[in-house]
C-alpha atoms as a PDB file:
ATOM      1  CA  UNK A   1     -11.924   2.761 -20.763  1.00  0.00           C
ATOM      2  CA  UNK A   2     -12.386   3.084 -16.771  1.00  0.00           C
ATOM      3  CA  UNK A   3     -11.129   2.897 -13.797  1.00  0.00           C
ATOM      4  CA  UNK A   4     -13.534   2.129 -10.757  1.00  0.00           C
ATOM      5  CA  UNK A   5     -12.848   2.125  -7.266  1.00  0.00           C
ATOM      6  CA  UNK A   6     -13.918  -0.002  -4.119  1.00  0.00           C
ATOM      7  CA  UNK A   7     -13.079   0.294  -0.451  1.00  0.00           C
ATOM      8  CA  UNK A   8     -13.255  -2.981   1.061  1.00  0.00           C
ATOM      9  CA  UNK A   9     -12.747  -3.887   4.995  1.00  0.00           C
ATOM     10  CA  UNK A  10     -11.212  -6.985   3.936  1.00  0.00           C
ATOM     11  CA  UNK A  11      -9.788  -8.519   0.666  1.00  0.00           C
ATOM     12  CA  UNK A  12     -12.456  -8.875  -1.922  1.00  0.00           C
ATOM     13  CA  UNK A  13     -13.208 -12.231  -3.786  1.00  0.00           C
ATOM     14  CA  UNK A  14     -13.981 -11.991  -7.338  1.00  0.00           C
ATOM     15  CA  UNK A  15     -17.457 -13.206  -7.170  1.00  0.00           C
ATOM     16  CA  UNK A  16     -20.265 -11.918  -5.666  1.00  0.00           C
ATOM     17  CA  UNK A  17     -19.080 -12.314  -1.918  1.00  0.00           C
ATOM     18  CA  UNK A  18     -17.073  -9.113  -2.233  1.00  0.00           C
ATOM     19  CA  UNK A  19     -19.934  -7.255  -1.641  1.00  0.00           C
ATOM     20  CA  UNK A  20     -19.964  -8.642   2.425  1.00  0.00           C
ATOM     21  CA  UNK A  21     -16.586  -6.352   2.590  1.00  0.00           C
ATOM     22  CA  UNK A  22     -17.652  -3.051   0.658  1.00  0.00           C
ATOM     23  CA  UNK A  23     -17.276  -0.443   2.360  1.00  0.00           C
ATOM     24  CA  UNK A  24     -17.988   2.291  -0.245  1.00  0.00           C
ATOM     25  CA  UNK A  25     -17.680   2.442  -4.119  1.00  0.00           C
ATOM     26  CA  UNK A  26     -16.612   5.322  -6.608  1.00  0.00           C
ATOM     27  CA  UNK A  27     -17.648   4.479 -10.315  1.00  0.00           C
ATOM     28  CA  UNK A  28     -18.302   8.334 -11.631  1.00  0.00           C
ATOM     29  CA  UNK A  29     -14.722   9.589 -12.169  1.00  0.00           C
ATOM     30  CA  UNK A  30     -13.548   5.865 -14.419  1.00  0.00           C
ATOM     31  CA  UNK A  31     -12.459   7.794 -17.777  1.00  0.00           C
ATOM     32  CA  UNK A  32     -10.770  10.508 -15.793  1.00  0.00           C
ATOM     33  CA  UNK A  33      -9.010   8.575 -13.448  1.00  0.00           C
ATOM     34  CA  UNK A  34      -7.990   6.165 -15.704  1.00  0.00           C
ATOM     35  CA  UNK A  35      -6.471   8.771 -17.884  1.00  0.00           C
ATOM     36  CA  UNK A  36      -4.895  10.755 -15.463  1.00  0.00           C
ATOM     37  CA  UNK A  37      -3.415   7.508 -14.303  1.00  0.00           C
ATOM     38  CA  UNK A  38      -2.159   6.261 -17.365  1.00  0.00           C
ATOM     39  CA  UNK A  39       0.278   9.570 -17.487  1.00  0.00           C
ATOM     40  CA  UNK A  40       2.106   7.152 -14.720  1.00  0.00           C
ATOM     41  CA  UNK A  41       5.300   5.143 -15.490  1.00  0.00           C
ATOM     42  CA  UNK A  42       4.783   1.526 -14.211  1.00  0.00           C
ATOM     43  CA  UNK A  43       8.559   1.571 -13.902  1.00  0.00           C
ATOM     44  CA  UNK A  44       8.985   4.549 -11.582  1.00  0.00           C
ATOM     45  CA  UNK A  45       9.201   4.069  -7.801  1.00  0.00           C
ATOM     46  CA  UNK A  46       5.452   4.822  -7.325  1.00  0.00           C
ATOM     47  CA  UNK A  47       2.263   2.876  -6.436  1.00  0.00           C
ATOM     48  CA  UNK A  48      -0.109   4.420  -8.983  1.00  0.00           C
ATOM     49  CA  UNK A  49       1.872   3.450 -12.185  1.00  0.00           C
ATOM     50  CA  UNK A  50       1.118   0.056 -11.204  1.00  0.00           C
ATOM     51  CA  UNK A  51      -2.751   0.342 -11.636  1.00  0.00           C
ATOM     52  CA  UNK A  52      -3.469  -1.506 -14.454  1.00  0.00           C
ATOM     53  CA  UNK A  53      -6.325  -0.014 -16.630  1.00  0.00           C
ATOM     54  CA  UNK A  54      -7.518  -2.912 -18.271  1.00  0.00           C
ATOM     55  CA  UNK A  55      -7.465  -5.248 -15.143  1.00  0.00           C
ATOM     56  CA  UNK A  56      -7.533  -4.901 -11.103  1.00  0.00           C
ATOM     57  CA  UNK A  57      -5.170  -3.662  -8.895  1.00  0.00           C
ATOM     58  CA  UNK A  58      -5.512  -3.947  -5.251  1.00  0.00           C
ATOM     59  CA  UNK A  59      -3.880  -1.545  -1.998  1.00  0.00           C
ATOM     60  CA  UNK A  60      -3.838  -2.936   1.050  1.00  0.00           C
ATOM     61  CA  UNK A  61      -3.669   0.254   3.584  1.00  0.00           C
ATOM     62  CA  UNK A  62       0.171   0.585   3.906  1.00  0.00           C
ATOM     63  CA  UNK A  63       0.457   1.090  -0.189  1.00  0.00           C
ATOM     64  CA  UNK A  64      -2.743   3.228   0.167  1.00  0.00           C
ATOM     65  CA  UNK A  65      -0.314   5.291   2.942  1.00  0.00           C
ATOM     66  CA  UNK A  66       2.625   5.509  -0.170  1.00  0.00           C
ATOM     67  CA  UNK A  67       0.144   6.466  -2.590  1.00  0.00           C
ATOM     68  CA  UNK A  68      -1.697   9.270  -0.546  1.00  0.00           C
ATOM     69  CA  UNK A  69       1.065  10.887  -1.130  1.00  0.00           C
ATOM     70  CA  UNK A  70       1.357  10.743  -4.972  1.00  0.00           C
ATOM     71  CA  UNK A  71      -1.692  12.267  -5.347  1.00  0.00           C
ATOM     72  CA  UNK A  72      -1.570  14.851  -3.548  1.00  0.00           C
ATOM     73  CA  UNK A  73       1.478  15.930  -6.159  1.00  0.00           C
ATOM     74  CA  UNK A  74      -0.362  14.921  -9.184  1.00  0.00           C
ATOM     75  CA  UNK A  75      -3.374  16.971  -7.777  1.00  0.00           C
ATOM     76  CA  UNK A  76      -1.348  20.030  -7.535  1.00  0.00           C
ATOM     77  CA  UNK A  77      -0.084  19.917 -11.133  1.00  0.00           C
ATOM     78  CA  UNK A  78      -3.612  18.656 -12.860  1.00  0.00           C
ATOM     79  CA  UNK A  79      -5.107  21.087 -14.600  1.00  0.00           C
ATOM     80  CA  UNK A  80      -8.277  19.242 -15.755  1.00  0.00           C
ATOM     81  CA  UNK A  81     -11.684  19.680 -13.990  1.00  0.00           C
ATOM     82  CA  UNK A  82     -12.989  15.918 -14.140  1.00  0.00           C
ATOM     83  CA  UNK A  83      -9.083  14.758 -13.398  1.00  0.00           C
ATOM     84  CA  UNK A  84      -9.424  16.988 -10.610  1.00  0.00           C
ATOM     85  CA  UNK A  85     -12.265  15.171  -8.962  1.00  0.00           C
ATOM     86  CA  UNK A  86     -11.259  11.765  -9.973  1.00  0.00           C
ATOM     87  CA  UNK A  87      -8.041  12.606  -8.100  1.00  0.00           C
ATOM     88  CA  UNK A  88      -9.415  14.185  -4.998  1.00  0.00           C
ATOM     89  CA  UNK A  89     -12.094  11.054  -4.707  1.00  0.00           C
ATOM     90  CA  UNK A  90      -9.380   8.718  -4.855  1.00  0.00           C
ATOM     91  CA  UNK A  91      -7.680  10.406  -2.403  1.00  0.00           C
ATOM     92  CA  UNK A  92     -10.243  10.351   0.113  1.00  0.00           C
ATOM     93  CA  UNK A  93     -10.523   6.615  -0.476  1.00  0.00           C
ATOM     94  CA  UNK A  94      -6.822   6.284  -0.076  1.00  0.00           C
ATOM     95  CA  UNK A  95      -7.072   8.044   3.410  1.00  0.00           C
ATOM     96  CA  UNK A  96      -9.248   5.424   4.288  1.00  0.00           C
ATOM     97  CA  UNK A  97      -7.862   2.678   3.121  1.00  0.00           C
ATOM     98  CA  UNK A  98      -4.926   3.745   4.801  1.00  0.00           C
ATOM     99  CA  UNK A  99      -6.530   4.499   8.215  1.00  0.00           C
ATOM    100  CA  UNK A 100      -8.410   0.903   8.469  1.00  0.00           C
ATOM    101  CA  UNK A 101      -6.189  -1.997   9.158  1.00  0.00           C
ATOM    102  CA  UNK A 102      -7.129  -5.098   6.848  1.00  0.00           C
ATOM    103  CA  UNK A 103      -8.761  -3.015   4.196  1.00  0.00           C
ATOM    104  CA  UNK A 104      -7.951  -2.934   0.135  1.00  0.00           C
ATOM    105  CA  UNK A 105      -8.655  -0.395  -2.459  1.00  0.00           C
ATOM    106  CA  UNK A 106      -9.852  -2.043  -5.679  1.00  0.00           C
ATOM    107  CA  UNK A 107      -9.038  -0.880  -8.738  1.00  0.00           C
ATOM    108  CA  UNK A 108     -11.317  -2.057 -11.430  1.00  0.00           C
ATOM    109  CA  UNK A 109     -10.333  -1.412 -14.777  1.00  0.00           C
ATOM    110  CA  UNK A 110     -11.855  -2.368 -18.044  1.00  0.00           C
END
């Protein structure tokens, strides 16, 4: 089980058109992320608890501004190398996201 990521300048489509909004991809940290990730309560007040890691989640750039600064906390307490990274990538991608009206961070899970 995975969890990739996609930064798209507008919302992606399902099919094949969603690559005309990619911006950039990160699909090396999926087991990582998603188990980092799945540490989360879906019924807490954050963002990341709702990434579901069997399906997709999308951000639009104000939730990418909430959840910046979740993981910046979870990155402080991780102990795990490959967490680690999956954490700081996503973070970058949640800058952004966050910095570039109209865009979405996809979460693909699996």
């Amino acid at each position: 089980m995975g969890i990739e990521l996609e930064l798209h300048s507008g919302r992606p489509e399902r099919k094949g058109a969603s690559r005309d909004t990619l911006l950039r991809g990160s699909y090396d940290h999926g087991e990582a992320l998603s188990r980092v990730l799945s540490t989360l309560d879906w019924h807490g007040s954050g963002k990341l608890g709702w990434v579901d890691p069997y399906g997709d989640t999308l951000f639009n750039e104000q939730e990418a501004q909430v959840a910046r600064q979740e993981v910046a906390a979870l990155t402080q307490g991780c102990t795990d190398v490959q967490q680690k990274a999956a954490l700081l990538d996503l973070a970058e991608l949640l800058e952004v996201c966050a910095e570039t009206p109209g865009s979405y961070l996809w979460f693909m899970g699996d």
